[in-house]
Protein backbone atom coordinates (compact mmCIF):
# COMPACT_ATOMS: atom_id res chain seq x y z
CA UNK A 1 -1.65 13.88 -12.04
CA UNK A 2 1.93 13.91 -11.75
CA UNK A 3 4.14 16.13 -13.82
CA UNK A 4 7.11 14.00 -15.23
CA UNK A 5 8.54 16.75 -16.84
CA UNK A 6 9.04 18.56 -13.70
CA UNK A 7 12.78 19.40 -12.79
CA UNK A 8 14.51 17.28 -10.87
CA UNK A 9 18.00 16.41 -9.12
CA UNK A 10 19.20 13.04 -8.33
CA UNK A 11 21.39 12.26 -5.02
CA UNK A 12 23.20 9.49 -3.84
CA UNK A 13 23.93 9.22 -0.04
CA UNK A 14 27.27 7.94 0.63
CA UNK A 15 28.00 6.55 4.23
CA UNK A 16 25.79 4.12 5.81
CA UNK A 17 24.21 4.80 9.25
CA UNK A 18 22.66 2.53 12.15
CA UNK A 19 19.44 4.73 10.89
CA UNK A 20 19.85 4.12 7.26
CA UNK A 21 22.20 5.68 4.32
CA UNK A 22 23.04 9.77 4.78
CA UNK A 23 25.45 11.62 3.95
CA UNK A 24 28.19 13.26 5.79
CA UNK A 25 28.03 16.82 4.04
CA UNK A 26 25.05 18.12 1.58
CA UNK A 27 26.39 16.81 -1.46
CA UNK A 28 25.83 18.16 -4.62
CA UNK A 29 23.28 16.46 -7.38
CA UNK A 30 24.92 14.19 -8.91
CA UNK A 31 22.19 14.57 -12.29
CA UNK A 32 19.60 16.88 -12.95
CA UNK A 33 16.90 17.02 -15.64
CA UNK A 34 13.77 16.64 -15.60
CA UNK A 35 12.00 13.82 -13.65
CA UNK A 36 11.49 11.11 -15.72
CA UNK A 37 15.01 11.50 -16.59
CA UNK A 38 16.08 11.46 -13.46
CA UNK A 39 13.70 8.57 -12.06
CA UNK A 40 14.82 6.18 -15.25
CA UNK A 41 19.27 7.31 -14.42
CA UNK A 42 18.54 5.84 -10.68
CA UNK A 43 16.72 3.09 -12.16
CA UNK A 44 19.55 2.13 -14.63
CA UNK A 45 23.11 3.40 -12.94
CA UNK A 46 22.83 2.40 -9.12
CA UNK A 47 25.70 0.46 -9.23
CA UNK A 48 24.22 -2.11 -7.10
CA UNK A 49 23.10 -0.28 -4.22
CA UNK A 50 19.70 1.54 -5.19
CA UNK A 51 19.13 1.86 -1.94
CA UNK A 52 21.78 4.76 -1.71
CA UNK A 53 20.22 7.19 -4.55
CA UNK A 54 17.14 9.56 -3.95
CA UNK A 55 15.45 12.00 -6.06
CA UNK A 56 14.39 15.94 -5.07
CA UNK A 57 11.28 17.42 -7.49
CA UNK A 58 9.42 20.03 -5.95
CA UNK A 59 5.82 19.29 -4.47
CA UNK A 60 4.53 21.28 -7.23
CA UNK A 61 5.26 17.96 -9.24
CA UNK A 62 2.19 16.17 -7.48
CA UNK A 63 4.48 12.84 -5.90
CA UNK A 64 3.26 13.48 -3.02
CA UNK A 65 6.72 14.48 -1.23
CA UNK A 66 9.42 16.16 -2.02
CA UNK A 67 12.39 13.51 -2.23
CA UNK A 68 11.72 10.35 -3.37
CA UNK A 69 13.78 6.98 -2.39
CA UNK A 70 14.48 3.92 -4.98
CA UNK A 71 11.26 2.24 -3.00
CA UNK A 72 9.30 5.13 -4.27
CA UNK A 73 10.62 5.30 -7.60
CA UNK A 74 10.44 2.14 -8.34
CA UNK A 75 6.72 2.05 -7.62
CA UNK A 76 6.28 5.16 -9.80
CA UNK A 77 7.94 3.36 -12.93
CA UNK A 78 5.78 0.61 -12.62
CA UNK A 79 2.85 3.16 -13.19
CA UNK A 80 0.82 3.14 -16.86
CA UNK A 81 1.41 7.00 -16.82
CA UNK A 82 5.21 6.58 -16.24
CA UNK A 83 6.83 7.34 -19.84
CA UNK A 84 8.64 5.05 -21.28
């Protein structure tokens, strides 16, 4: 089961590469709290380009990985354990 109260940090890569969006420098999180928090801010503020924002949770959290994409999140809020 997956622990949505798990700390989390939200990212948002910056420059666009042949390979996909990364950015230049590590940037710093640009929200933190826990993961449902920080799953339903990159669901609601991504300006357009979801694409660009990830979110970092520690395996411990049970996602399966350690940094999610908007793909991945996405799915996850779509869940009937995901709280609303």
């Amino acid at each position: 089961m997956s622990d949505f109260n798990a700390q989390a940090e939200v990212y948002r890569a910056t420059v666009r590469y042949p390979s996909g969006y990364r950015p230049i420098l590590p940037s710093p999180p640009i929200h933190t709290g826990t993961a449902a928090e920080c799953f339903t801010y990159v669901l609601t503020k991504h300006d357009g380009y979801p694409q660009t924002y990830s979110v970092r949770i520690p395996l411990e959290a049970g996602f399966g990985t350690d940094e999610l994409s908007y793909d991945d999140i996405e799915a996850i809020s779509k869940r009937p354990d995901f709280p609303h």
